[in-house]
Protein backbone atom coordinates (compact mmCIF):
# COMPACT_ATOMS: atom_id res chain seq x y z
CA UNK A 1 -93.12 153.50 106.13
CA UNK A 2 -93.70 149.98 106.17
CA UNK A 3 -91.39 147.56 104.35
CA UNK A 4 -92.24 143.25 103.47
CA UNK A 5 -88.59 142.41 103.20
CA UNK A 6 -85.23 143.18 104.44
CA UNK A 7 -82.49 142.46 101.89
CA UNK A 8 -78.76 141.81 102.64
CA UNK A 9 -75.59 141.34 101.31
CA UNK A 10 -72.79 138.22 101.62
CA UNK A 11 -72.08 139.87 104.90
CA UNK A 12 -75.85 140.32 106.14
CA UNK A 13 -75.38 143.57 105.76
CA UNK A 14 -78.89 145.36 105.19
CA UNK A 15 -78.97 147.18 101.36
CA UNK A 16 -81.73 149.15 102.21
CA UNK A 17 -80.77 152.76 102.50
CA UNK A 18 -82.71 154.39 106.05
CA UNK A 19 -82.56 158.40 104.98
CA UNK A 20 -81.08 160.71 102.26
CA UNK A 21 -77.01 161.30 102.67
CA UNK A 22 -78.27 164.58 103.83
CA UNK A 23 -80.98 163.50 106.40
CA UNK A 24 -79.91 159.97 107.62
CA UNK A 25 -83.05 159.60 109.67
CA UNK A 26 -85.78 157.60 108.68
CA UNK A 27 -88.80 156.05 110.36
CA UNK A 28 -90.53 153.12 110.01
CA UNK A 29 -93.46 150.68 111.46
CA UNK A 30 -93.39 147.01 111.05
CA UNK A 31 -96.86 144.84 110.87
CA UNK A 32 -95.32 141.46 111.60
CA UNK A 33 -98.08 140.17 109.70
CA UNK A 34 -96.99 141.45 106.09
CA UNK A 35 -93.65 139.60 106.71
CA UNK A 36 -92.55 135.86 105.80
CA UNK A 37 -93.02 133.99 108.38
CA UNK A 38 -94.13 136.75 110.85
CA UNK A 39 -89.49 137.63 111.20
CA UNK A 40 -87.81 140.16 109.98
CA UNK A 41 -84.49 137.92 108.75
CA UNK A 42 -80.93 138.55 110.68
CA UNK A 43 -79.32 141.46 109.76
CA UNK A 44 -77.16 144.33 110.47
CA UNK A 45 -76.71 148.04 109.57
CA UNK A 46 -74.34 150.78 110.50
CA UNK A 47 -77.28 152.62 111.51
CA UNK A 48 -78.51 153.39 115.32
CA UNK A 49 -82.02 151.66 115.84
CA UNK A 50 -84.84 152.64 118.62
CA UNK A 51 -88.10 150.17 118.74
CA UNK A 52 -91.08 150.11 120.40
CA UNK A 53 -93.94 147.39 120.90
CA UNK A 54 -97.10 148.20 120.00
CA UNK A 55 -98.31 144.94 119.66
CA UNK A 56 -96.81 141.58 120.75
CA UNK A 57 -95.03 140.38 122.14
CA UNK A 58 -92.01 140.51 119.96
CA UNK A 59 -88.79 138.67 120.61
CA UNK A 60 -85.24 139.81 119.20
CA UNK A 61 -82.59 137.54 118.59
CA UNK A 62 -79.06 139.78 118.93
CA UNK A 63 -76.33 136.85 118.74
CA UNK A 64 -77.25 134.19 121.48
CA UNK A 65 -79.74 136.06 123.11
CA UNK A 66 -83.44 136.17 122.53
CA UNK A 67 -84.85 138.97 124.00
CA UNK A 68 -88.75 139.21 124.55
CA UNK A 69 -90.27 142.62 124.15
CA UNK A 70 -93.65 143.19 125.67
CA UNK A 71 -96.09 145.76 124.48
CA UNK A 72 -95.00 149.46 125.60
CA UNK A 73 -91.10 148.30 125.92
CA UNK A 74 -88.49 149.49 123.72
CA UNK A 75 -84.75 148.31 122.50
CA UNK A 76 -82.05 150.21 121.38
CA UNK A 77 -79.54 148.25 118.84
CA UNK A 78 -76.10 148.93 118.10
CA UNK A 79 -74.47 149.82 115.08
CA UNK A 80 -73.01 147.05 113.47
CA UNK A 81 -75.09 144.21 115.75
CA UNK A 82 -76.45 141.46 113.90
CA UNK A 83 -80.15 140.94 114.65
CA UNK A 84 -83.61 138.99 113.99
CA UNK A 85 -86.91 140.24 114.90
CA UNK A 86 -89.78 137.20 115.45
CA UNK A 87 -93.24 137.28 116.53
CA UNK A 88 -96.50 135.22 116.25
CA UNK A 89 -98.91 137.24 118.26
CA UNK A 90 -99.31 139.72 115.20
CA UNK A 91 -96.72 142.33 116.02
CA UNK A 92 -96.43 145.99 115.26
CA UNK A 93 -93.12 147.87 115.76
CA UNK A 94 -92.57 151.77 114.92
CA UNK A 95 -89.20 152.22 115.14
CA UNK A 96 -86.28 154.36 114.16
CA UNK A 97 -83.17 154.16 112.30
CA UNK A 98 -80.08 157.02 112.10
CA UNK A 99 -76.58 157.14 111.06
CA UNK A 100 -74.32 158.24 113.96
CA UNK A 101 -73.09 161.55 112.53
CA UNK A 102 -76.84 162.20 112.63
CA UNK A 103 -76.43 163.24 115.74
CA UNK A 104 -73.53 165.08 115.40
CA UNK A 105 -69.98 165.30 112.77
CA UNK A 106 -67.95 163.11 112.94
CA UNK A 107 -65.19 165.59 113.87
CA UNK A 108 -66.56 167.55 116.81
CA UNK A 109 -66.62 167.72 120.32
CA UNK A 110 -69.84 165.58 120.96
CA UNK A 111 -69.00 162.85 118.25
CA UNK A 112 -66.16 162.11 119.90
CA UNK A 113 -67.44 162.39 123.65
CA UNK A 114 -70.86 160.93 123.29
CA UNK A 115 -70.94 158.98 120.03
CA UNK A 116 -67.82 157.30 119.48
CA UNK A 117 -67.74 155.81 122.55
CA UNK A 118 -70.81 153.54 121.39
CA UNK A 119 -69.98 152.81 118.17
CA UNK A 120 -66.41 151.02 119.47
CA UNK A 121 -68.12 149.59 122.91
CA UNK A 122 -69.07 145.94 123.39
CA UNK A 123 -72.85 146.72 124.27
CA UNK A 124 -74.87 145.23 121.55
CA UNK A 125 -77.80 146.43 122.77
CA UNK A 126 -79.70 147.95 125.92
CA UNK A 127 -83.57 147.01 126.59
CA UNK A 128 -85.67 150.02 127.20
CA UNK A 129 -88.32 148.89 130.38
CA UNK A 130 -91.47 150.57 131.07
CA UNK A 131 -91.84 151.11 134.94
CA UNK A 132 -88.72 152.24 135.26
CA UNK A 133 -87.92 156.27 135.85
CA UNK A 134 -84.92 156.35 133.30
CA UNK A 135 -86.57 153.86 130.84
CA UNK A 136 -89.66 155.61 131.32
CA UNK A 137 -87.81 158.61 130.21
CA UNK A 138 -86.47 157.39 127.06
CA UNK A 139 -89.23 155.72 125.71
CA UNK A 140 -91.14 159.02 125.90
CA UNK A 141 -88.97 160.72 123.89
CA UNK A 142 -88.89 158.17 121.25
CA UNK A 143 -92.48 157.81 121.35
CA UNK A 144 -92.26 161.58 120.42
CA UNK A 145 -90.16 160.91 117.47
CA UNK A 146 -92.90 158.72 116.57
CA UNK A 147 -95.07 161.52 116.49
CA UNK A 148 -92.96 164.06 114.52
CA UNK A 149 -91.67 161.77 111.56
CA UNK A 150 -95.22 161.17 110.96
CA UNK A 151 -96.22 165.29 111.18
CA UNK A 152 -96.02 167.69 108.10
CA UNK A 153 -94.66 170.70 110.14
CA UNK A 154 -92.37 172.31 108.83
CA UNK A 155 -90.08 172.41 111.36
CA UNK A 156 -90.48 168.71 111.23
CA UNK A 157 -86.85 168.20 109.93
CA UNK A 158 -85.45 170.23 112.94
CA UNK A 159 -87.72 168.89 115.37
CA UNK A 160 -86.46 165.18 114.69
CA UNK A 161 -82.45 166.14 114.95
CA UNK A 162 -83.33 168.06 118.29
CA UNK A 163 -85.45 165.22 119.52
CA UNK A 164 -83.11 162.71 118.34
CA UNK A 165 -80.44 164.69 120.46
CA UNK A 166 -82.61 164.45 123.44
CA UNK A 167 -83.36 161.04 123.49
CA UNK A 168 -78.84 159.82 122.89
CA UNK A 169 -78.85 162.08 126.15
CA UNK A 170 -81.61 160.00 127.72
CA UNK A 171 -80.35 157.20 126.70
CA UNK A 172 -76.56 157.62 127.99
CA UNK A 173 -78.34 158.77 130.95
CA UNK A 174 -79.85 155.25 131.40
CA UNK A 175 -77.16 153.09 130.10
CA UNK A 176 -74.51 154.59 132.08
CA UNK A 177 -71.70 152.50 132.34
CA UNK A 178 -72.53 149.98 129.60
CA UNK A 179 -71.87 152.78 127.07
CA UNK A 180 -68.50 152.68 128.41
CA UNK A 181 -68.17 148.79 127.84
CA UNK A 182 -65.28 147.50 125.73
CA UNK A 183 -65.90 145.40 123.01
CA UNK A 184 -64.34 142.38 123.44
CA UNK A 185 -61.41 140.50 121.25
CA UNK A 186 -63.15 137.36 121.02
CA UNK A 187 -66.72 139.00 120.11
CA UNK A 188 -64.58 140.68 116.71
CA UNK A 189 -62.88 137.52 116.11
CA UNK A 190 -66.39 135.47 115.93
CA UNK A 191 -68.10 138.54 114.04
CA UNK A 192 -65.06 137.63 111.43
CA UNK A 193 -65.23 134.41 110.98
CA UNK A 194 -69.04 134.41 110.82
CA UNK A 195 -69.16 136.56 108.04
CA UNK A 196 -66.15 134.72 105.89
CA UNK A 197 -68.19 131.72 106.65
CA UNK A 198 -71.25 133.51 105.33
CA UNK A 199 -69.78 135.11 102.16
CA UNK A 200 -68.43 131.44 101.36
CA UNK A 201 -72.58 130.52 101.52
CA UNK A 202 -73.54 133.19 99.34
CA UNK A 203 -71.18 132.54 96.51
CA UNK A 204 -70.55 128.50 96.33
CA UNK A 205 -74.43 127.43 97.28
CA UNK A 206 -75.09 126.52 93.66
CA UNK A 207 -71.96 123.69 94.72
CA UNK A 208 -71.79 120.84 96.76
CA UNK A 209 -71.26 121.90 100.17
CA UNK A 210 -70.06 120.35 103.08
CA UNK A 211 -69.44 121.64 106.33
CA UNK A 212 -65.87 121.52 106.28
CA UNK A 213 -65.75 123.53 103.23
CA UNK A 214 -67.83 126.36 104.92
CA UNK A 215 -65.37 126.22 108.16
CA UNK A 216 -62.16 126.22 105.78
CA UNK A 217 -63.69 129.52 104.25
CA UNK A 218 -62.46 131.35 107.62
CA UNK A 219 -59.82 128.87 108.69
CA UNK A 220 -61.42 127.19 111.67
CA UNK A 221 -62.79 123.59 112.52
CA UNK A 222 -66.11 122.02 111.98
CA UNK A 223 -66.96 122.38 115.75
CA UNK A 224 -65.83 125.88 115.61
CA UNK A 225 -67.60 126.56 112.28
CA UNK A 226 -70.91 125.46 114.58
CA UNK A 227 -70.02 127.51 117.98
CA UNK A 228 -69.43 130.86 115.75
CA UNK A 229 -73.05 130.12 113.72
CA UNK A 230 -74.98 129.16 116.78
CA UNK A 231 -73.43 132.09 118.87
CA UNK A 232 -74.07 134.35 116.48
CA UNK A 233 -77.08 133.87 114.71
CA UNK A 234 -78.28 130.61 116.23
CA UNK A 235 -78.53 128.58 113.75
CA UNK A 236 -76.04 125.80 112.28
CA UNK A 237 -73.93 126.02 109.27
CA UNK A 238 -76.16 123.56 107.26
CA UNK A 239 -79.19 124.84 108.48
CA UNK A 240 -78.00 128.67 107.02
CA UNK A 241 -76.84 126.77 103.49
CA UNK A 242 -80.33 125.41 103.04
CA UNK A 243 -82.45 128.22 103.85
CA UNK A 244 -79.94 129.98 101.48
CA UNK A 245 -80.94 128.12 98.54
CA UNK A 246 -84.31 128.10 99.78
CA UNK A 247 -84.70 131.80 99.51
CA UNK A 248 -82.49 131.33 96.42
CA UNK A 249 -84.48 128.90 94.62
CA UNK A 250 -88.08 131.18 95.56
CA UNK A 251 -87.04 133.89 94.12
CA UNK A 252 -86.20 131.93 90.54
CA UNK A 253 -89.42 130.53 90.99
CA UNK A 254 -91.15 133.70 90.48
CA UNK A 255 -88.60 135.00 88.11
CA UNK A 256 -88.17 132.49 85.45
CA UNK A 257 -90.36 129.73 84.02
CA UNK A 258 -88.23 126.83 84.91
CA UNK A 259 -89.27 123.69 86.17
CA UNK A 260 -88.93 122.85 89.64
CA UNK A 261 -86.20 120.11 89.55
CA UNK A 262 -83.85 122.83 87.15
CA UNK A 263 -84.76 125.47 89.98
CA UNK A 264 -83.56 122.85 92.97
CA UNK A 265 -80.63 122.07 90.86
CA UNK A 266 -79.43 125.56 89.65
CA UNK A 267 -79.64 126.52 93.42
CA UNK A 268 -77.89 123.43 94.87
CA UNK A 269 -80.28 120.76 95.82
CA UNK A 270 -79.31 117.67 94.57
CA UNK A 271 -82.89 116.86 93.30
CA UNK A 272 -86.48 118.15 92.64
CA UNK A 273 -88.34 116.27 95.23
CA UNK A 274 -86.05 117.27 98.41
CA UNK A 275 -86.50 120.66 97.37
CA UNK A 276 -90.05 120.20 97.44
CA UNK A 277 -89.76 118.51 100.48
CA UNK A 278 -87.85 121.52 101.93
CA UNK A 279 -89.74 124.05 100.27
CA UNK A 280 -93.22 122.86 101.65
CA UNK A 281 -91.64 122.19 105.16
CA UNK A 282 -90.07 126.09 105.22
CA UNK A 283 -93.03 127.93 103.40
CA UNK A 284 -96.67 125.40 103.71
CA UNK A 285 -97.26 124.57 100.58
CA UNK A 286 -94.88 123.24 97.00
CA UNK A 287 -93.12 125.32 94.91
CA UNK A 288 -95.77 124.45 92.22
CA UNK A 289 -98.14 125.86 94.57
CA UNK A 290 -96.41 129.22 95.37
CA UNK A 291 -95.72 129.49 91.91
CA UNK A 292 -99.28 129.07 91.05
CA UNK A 293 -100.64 130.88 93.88
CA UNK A 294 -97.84 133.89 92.86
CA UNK A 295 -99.23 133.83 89.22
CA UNK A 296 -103.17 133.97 90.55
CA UNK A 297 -103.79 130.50 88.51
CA UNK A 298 -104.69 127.12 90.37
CA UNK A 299 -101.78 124.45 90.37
CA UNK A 300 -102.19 121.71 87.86
């Protein structure tokens, strides 16, 4: 399956449901090209995920890291990590996504051996290297996933949760001790704070908004405000606010026939020509222009 656009909530939360409530498994495979920008935006999901680089390379931004996947490596991501895929060498990505009880119910033996453990550890994420034996050995079995979510057998169903099985014990088998990690007080306080912060974006960016009011929305300073964007999405306050209402302000563009300067001003901008200015410097060309372009007529 191959998706343009990953939608989120106030929190960043992806909306996008991976599975059926009764197989929470699904697979996808990402052409970088038929994204925005050649990214897949931050965002996070309670959802395992597996990926693999088919073409890149392709670099994933997991809170103040960048992480630079070349082609045959993998990643696996946490549940609950917030994350940002990027490439401009025309990347391809087949990757997985499952809930945890997936695996296994939440109230039995192996949930709470083998799959707890992870969901309450500190380890974001663990890079999955070719050349190694116990990389080697995961990223066969997910390649094998691969292989089966895309077959019609019809034991594909079972084949996946048995496969899926095999590559958890893989993986804990190359992790080892980092599974075991504990997530750290001041990594939940941040993860907080960011997503107050956040929330306050989503619902006051029509307003004037400066960056003390997005640090009072969780309580902290203006330099803290900037240490808890930057750590965990890399970006600064302002910087999040305006691509907000840039986002914002394209969608009304294709929704509703209103001029550009009522657009900029409906989603915050305090005129039509920054927007422009803003909108040309984030997407190459005007908002007349995407409009136009959108519509299939020439801009006038």
């Amino acid at each position: 399956m191959q998706i343009t656009e990953i939608r989120t909530d106030e929190t960043l939360r992806e909306l996008r449901a991976h599975g059926t409530p009764e197989f929470p498994f699904e697979y996808y495979y990402d052409d970088f090209n038929k994204f925005s920008g050649q990214s897949i935006a931050w965002h996070w999901h309670r959802e395992f995920e597996f990926v693999a680089v088919d073409a890149g390379p392709i670099d994933c931004l997991i809170g103040a890291e960048r992480l630079r996947m070349e082609i045959g490596s993998g990643l696996f991501i946490n549940s609950g990590a917030i994350h940002r895929f990027e490439s401009t060498a025309q990347g391809r990505m087949p990757n997985i996504l499952f809930a945890p009880e997936f695996l296994a119910e939440r109230d039995s033996l192996v949930f709470r051996q083998h799959i707890l453990p992870v969901l309450n550890a500190g380890c974001r994420f663990i890079p999955l290297t070719r050349g190694t034996d116990a990389g080697d050995a995961v990223l066969h079995r997910l390649r094998r996933i691969f292989e089966t979510a895309q077959s019609d057998s019809p034991l594909r169903t079972l084949d996946l949760k048995a496969e899926s099985c095999a590559l958890w014990s893989a993986l804990a088998a190359h992790a080892g001790e980092r599974f075991c990690e504990t997530r750290s007080a001041e990594n939940a306080v941040l993860q907080s704070r960011l997503q107050s912060m956040i929330r306050f974006i989503e619902t006051h960016y029509p307003e004037r908004i400066a960056l003390a009011d997005i640090a009072g929305a969780a309580g902290v300073s203006k330099s803290e405000a900037l240490r808890c964007f930057h750590a965990g999405i890399q970006t600064s306050p302002v910087r999040f606010l305006t691509d907000y209402r840039l986002a914002r302000g394209k969608a009304l563009l294709l929704k509703t026939k209103d001029t550009v300067t009522a657009v900029a001003l409906s989603v915050g901008f305090e005129s039509g020509g920054y927007f422009t200015r803003m909108f040309h410097r984030a997407f190459g060309m005007t908002p007349k222009a995407f409009r136009a372009a959108a519509s299939g007529t020439r801009e006038k």
